[in-house]
PDB file of N, CA and C in Angstrom:
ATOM      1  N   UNK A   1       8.537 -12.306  -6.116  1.00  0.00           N
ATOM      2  CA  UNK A   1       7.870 -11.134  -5.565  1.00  0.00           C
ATOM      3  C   UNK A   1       7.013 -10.494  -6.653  1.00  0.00           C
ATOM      4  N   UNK A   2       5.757  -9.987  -6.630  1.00  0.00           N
ATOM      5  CA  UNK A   2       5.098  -9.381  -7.268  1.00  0.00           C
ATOM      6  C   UNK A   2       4.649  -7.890  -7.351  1.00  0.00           C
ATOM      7  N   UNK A   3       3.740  -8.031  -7.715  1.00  0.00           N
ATOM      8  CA  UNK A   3       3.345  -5.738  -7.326  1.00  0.00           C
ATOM      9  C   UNK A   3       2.762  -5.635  -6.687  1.00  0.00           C
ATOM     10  N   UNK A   4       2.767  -4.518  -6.208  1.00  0.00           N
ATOM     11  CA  UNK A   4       2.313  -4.305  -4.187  1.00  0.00           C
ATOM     12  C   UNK A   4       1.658  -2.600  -4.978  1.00  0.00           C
ATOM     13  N   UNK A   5       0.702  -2.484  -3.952  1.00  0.00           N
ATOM     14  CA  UNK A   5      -0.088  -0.697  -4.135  1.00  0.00           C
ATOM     15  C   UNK A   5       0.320  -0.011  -2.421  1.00  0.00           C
ATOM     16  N   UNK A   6       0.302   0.900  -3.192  1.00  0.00           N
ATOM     17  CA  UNK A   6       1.187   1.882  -2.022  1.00  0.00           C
ATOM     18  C   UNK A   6      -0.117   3.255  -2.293  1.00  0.00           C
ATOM     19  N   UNK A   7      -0.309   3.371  -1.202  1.00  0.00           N
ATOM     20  CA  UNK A   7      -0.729   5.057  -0.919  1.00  0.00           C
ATOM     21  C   UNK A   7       0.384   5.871  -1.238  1.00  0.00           C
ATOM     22  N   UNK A   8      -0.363   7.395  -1.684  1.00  0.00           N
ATOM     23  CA  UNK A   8       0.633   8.059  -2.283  1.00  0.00           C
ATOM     24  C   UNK A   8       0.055   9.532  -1.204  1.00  0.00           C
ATOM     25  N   UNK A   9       1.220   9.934  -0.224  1.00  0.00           N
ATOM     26  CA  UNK A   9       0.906  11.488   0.411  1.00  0.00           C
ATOM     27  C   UNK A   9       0.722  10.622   1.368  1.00  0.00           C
ATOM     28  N   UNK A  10       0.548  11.683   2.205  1.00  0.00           N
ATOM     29  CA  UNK A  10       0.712  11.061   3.924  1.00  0.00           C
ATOM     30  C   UNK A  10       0.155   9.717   4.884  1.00  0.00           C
ATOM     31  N   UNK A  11       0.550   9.127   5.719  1.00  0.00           N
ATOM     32  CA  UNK A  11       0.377   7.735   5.867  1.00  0.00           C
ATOM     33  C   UNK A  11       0.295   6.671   5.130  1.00  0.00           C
ATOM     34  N   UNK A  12       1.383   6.698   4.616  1.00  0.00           N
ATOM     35  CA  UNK A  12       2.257   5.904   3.663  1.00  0.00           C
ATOM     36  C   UNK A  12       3.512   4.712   4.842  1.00  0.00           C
ATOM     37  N   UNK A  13       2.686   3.483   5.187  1.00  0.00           N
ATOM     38  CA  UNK A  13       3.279   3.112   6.210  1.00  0.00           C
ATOM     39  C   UNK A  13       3.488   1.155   5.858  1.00  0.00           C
ATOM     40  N   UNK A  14       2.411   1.001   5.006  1.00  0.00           N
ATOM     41  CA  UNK A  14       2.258  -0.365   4.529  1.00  0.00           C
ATOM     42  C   UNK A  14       1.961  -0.636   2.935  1.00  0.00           C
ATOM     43  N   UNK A  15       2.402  -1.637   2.562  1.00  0.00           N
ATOM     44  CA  UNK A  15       1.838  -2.130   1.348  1.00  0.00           C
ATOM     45  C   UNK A  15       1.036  -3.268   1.302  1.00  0.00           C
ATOM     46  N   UNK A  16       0.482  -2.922   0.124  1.00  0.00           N
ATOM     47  CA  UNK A  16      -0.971  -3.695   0.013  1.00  0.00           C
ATOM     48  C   UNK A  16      -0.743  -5.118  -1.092  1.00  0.00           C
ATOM     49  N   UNK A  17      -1.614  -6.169  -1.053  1.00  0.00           N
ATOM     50  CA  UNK A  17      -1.468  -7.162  -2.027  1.00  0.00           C
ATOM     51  C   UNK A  17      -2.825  -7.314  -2.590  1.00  0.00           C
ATOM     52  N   UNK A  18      -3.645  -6.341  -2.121  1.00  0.00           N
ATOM     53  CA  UNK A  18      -4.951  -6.535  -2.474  1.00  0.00           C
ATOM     54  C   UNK A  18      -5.428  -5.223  -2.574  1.00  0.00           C
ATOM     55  N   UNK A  19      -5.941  -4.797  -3.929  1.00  0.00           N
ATOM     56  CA  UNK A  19      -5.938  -3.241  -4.503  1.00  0.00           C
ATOM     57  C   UNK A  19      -7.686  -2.769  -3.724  1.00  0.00           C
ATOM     58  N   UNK A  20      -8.458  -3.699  -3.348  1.00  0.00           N
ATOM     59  CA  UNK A  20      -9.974  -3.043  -3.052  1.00  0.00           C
ATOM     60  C   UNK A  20      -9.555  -3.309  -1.004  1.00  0.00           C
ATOM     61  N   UNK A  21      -8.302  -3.343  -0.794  1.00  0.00           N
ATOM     62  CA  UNK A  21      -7.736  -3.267   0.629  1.00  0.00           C
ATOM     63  C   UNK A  21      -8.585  -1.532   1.359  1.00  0.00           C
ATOM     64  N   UNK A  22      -9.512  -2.132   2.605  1.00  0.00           N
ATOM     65  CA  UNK A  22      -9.627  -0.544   2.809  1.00  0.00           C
ATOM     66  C   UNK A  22      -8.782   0.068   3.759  1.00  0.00           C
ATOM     67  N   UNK A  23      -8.092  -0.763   4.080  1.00  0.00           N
ATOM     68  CA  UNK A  23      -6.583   0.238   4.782  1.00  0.00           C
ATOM     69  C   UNK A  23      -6.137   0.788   3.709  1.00  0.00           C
ATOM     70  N   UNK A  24      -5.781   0.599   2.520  1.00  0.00           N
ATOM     71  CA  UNK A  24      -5.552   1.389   1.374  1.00  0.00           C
ATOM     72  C   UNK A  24      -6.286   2.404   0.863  1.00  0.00           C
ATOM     73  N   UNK A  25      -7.039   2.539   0.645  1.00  0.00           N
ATOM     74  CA  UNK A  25      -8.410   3.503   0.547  1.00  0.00           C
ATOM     75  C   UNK A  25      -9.217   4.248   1.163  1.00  0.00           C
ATOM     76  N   UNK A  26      -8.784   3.717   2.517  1.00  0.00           N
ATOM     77  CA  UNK A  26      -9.739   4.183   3.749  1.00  0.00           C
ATOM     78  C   UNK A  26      -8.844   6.128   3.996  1.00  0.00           C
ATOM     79  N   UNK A  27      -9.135   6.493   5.146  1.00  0.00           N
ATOM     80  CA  UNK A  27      -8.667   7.796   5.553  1.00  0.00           C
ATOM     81  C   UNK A  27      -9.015   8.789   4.211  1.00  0.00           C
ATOM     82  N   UNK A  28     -10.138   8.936   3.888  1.00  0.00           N
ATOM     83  CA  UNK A  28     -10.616   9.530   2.254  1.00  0.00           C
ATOM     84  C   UNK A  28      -9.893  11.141   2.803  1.00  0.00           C
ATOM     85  N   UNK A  29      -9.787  11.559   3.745  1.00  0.00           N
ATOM     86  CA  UNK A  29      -9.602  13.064   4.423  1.00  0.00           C
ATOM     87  C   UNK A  29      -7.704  12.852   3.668  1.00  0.00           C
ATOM     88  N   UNK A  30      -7.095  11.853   3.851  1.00  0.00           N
ATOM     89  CA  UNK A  30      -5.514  12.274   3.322  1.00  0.00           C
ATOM     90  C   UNK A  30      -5.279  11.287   2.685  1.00  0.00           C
ATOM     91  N   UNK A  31      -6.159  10.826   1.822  1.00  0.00           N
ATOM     92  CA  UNK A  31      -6.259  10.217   0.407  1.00  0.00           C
ATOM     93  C   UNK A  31      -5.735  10.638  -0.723  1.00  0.00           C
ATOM     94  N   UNK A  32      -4.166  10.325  -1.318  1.00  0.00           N
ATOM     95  CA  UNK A  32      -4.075  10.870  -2.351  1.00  0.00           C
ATOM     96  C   UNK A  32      -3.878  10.152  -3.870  1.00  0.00           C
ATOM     97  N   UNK A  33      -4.579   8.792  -3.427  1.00  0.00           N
ATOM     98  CA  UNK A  33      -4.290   7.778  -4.663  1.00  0.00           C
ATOM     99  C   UNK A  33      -3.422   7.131  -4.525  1.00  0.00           C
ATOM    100  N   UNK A  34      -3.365   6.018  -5.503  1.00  0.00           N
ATOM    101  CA  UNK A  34      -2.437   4.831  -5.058  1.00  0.00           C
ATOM    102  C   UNK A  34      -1.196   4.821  -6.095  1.00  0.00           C
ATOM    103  N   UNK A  35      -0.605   3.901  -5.824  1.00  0.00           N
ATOM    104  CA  UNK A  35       0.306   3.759  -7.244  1.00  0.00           C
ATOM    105  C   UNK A  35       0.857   2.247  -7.089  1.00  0.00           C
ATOM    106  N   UNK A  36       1.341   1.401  -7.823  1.00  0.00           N
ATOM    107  CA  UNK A  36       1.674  -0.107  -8.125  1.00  0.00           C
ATOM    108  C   UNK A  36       3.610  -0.233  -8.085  1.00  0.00           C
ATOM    109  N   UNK A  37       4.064  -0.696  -7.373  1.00  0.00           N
ATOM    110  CA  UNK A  37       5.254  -1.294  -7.760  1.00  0.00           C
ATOM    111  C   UNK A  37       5.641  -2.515  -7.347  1.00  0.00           C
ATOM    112  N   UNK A  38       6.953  -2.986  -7.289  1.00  0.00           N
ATOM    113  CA  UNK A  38       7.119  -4.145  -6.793  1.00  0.00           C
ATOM    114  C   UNK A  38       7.742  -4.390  -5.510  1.00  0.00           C
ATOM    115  N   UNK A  39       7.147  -5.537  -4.602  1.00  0.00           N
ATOM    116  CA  UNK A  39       7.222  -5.486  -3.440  1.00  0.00           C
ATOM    117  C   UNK A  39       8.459  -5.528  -2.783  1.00  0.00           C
ATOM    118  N   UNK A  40      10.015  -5.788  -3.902  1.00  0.00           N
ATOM    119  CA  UNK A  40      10.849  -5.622  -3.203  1.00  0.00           C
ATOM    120  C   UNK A  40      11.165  -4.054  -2.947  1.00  0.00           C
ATOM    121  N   UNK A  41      10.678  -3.081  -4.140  1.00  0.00           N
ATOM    122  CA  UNK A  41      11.001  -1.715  -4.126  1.00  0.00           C
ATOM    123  C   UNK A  41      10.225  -1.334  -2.997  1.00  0.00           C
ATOM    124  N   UNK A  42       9.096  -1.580  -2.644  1.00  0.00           N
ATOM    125  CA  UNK A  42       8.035  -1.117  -1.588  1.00  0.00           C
ATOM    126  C   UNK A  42       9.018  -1.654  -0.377  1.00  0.00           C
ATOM    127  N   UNK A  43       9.740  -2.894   0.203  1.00  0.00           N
ATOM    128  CA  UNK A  43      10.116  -3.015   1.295  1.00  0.00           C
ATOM    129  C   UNK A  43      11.623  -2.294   1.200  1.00  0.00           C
ATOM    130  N   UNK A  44      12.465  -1.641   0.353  1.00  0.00           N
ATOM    131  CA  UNK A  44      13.311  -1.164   0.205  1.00  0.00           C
ATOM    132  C   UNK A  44      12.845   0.344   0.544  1.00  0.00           C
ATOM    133  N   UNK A  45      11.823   0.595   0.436  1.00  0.00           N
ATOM    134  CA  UNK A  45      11.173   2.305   0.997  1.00  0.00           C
ATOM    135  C   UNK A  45      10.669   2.142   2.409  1.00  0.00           C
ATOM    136  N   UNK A  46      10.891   1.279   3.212  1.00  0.00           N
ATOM    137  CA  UNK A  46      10.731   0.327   4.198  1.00  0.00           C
ATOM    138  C   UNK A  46       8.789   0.376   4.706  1.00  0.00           C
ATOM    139  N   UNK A  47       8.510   0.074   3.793  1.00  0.00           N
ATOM    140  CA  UNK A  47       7.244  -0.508   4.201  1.00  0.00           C
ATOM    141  C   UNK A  47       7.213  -1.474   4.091  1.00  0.00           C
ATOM    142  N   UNK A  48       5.805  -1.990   5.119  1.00  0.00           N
ATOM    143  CA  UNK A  48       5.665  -3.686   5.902  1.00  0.00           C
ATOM    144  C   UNK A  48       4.409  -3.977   5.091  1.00  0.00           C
ATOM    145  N   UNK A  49       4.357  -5.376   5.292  1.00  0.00           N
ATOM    146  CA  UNK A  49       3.057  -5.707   4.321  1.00  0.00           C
ATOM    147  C   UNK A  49       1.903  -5.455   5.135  1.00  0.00           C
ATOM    148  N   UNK A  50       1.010  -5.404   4.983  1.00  0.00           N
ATOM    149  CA  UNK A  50      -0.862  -5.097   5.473  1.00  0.00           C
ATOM    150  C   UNK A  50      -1.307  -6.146   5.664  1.00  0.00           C
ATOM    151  N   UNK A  51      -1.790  -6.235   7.086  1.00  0.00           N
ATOM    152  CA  UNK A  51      -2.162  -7.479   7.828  1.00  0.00           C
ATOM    153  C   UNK A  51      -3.308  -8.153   7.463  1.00  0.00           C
ATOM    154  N   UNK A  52      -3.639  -7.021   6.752  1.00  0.00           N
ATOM    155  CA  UNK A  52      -5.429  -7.185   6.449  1.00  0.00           C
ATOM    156  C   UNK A  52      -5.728  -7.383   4.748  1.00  0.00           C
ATOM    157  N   UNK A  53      -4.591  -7.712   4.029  1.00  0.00           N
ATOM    158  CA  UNK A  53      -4.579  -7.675   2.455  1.00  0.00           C
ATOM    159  C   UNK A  53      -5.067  -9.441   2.738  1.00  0.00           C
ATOM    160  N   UNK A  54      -5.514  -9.542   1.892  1.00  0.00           N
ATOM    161  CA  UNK A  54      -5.936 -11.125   1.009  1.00  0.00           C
ATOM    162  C   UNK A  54      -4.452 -11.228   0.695  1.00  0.00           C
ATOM    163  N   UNK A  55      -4.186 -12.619   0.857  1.00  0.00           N
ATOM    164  CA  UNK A  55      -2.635 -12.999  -0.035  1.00  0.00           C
ATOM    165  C   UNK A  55      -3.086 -13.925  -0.964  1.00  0.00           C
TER     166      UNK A  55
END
């Protein structure tokens, strides 16, 4: 498993495998930056992976 980017502040629902992801970036209105961990900690906060990341 590797490092996954997570939105940080509200709609915080998926993790990303691809950091220029614009489901990650997108919603600039409740945008509060990202942050990096690893994807087992990200599915242990129970987020799902992003359908739309590059693997």
């Amino acid at each position: 498993m590797g490092i996954v980017h997570v939105r940080t502040g509200d709609y915080r629902t998926k993790y990303h495998t691809d950091v220029d992801c614009p489901s990650l970036n997108g919603k600039q209105g409740t945008y509060m930056g990202q942050e990096s961990m690893s994807e087992e900690k990200a599915k242990e906060q129970g987020l799902a992976a992003c359908r739309h990341c590059k693997r």
